[in-house]
Protein backbone atom coordinates (compact mmCIF):
# COMPACT_ATOMS: atom_id res chain seq x y z
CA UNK A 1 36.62 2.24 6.20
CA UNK A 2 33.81 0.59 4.41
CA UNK A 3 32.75 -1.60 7.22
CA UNK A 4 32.53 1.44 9.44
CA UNK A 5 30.22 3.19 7.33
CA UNK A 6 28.33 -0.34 6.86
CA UNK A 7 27.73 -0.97 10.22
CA UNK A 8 26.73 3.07 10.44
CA UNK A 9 23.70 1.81 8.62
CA UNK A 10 20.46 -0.27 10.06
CA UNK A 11 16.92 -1.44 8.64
CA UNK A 12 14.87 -3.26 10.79
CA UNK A 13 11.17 -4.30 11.20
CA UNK A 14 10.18 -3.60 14.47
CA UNK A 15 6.52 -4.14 14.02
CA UNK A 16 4.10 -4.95 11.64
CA UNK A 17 0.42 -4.11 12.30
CA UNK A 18 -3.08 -3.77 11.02
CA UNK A 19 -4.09 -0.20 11.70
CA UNK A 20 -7.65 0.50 9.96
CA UNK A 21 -10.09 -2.20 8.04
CA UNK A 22 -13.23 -1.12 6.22
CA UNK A 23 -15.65 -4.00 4.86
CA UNK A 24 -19.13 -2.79 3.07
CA UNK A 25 -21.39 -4.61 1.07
CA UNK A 26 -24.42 -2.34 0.80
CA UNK A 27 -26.24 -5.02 -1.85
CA UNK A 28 -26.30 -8.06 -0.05
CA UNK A 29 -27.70 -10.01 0.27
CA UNK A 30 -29.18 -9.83 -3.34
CA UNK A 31 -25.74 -9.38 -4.90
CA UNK A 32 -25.58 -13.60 -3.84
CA UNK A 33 -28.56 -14.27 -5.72
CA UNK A 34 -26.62 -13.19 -9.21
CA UNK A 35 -26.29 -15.65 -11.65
CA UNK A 36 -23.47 -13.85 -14.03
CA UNK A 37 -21.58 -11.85 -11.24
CA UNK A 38 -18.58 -10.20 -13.33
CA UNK A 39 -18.03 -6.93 -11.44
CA UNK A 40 -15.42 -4.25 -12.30
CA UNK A 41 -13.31 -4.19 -9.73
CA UNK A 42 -10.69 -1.18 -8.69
CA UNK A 43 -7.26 -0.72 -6.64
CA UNK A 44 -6.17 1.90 -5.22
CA UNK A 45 -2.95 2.06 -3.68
CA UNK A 46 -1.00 4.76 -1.74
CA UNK A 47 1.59 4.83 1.22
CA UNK A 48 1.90 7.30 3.82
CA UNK A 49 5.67 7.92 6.13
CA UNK A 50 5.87 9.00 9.67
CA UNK A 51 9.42 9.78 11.68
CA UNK A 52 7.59 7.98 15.32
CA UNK A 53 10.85 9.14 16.80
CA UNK A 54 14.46 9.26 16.41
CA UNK A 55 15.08 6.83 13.82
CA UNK A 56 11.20 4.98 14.24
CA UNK A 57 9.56 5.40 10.94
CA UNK A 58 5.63 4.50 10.67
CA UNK A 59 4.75 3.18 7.30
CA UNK A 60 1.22 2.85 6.14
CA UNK A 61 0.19 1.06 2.98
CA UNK A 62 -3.18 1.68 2.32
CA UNK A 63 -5.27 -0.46 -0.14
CA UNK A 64 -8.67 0.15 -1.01
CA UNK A 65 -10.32 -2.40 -3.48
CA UNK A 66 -14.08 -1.63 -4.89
CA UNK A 67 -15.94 -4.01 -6.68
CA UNK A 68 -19.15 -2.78 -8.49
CA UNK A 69 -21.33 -3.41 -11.62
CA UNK A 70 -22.83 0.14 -13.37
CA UNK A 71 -23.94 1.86 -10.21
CA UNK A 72 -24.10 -0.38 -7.64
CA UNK A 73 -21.01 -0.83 -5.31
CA UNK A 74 -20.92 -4.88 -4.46
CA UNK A 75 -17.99 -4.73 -1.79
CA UNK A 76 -15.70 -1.88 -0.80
CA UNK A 77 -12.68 -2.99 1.71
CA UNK A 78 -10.04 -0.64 2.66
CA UNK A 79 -7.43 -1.48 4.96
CA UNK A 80 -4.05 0.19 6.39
CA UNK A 81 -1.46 -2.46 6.65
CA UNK A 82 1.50 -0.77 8.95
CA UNK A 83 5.07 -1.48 9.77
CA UNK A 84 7.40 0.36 12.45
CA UNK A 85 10.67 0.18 10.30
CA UNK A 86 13.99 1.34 12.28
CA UNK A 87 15.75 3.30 9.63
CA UNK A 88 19.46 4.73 10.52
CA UNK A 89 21.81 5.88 8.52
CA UNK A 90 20.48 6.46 5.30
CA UNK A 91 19.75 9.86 3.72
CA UNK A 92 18.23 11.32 0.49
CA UNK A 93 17.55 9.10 -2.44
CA UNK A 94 18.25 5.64 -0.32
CA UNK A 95 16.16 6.57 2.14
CA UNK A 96 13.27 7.65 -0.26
CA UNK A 97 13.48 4.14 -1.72
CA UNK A 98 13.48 2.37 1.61
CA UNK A 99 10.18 4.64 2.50
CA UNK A 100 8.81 4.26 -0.99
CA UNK A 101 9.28 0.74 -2.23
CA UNK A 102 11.63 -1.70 0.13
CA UNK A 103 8.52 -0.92 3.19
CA UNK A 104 5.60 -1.46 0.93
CA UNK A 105 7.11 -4.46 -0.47
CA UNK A 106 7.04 -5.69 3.21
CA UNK A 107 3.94 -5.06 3.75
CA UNK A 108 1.87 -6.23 0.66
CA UNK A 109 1.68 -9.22 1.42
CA UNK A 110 0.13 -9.03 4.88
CA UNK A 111 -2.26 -6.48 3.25
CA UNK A 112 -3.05 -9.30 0.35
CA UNK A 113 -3.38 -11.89 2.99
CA UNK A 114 -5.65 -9.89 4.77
CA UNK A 115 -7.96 -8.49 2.06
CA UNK A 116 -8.18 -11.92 0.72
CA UNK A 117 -9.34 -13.41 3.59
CA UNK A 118 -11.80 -10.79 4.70
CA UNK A 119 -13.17 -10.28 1.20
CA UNK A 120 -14.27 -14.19 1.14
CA UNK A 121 -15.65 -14.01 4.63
CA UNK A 122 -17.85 -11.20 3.52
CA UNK A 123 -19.32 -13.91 1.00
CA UNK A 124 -17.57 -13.27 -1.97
CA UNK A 125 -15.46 -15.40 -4.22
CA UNK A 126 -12.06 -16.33 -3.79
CA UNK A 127 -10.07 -12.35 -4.20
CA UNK A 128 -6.51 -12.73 -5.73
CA UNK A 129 -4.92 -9.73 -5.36
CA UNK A 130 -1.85 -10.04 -7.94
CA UNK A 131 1.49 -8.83 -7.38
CA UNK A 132 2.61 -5.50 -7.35
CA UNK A 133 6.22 -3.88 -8.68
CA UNK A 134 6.91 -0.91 -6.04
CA UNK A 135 10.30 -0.29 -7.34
CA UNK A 136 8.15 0.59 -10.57
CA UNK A 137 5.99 2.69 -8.63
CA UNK A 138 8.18 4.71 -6.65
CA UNK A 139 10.65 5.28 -10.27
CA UNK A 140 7.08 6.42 -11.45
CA UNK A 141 6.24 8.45 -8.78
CA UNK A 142 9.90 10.31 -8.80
CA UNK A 143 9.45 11.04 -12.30
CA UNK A 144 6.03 12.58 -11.94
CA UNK A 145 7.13 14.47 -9.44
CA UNK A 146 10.47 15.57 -11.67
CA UNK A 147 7.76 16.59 -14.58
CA UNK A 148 5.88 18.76 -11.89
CA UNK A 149 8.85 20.90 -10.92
CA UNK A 150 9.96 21.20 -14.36
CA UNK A 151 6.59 22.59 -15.33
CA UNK A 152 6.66 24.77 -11.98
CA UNK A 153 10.15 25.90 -12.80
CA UNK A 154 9.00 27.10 -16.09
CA UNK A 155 5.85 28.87 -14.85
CA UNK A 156 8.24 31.23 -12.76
């Protein structure tokens, strides 16, 4: 009985893809001409589902990482790192984490490859994007979400 309901269950990567890249650098060249370049740099990190068809599942991990000093913006890169995912079998709270955390996780570190390289062909130091806990995240993000309809809930 449970190897029927095993074998009722698939994940698979059909696909993995880079769907978008966005590279700026609005100060060069004079940004190369700094002596003490220490910029603040920001992530941003967010994931995005689609049901393709049947049991096809687009995921989209989307990382946007902005490095600037005061004002001025030195680099901006964006890019949507994609998988196609067959998913079958799994419902509810398994299949939120499989969305939510297991995809991401296979993608970062195409997306980390990818910014990395990009980042240090745009003329910039070497970029290290550490590692990131989306198990963590998605917890996180479930009990944000939780808080939210318990507010709502007591609203009405």
């Amino acid at each position: 009985m449970a190897e029927e309901k095993a074998a009722e269950k698939r994940l698979s990567i059909g696909k993995i893809y880079l769907k978008d890249f966005s590279f700026e650098s609005p100060q060069a060249p004079g940004v190369f001409r700094q002596a003490d370049w220490k910029p603040k740099t920001d992530l941003n990190l967010r994931s995005t589902h689609t049901v393709v068809e049947g049991n096809h599942h687009e995921i989209v991990l989307t990382v946007t990482v902005e490095a600037k000093s005061e004002d001025k913006t030195f680099f901006l890169a964006e890019l949507q790192q994609a998988g196609l995912f067959e998913i079958m079998g799994y419902d509810g709270e398994e299949l939120g984490a499989i969305i939510g955390s297991f995809c991401p996780n296979i993608l970062f570190p195409y997306a980390r490859e990818t910014l990395a390289s990009l980042i240090q062909k745009g003329g910039f130091p070497e970029f290290v994007l550490q590692p990131i806990n989306f198990d963590a995240l998605y917890i996180q993000t479930k009990q944000q979400q939780a808080a939210q309809q318990a507010q709502e809930a007591e609203k009405h």
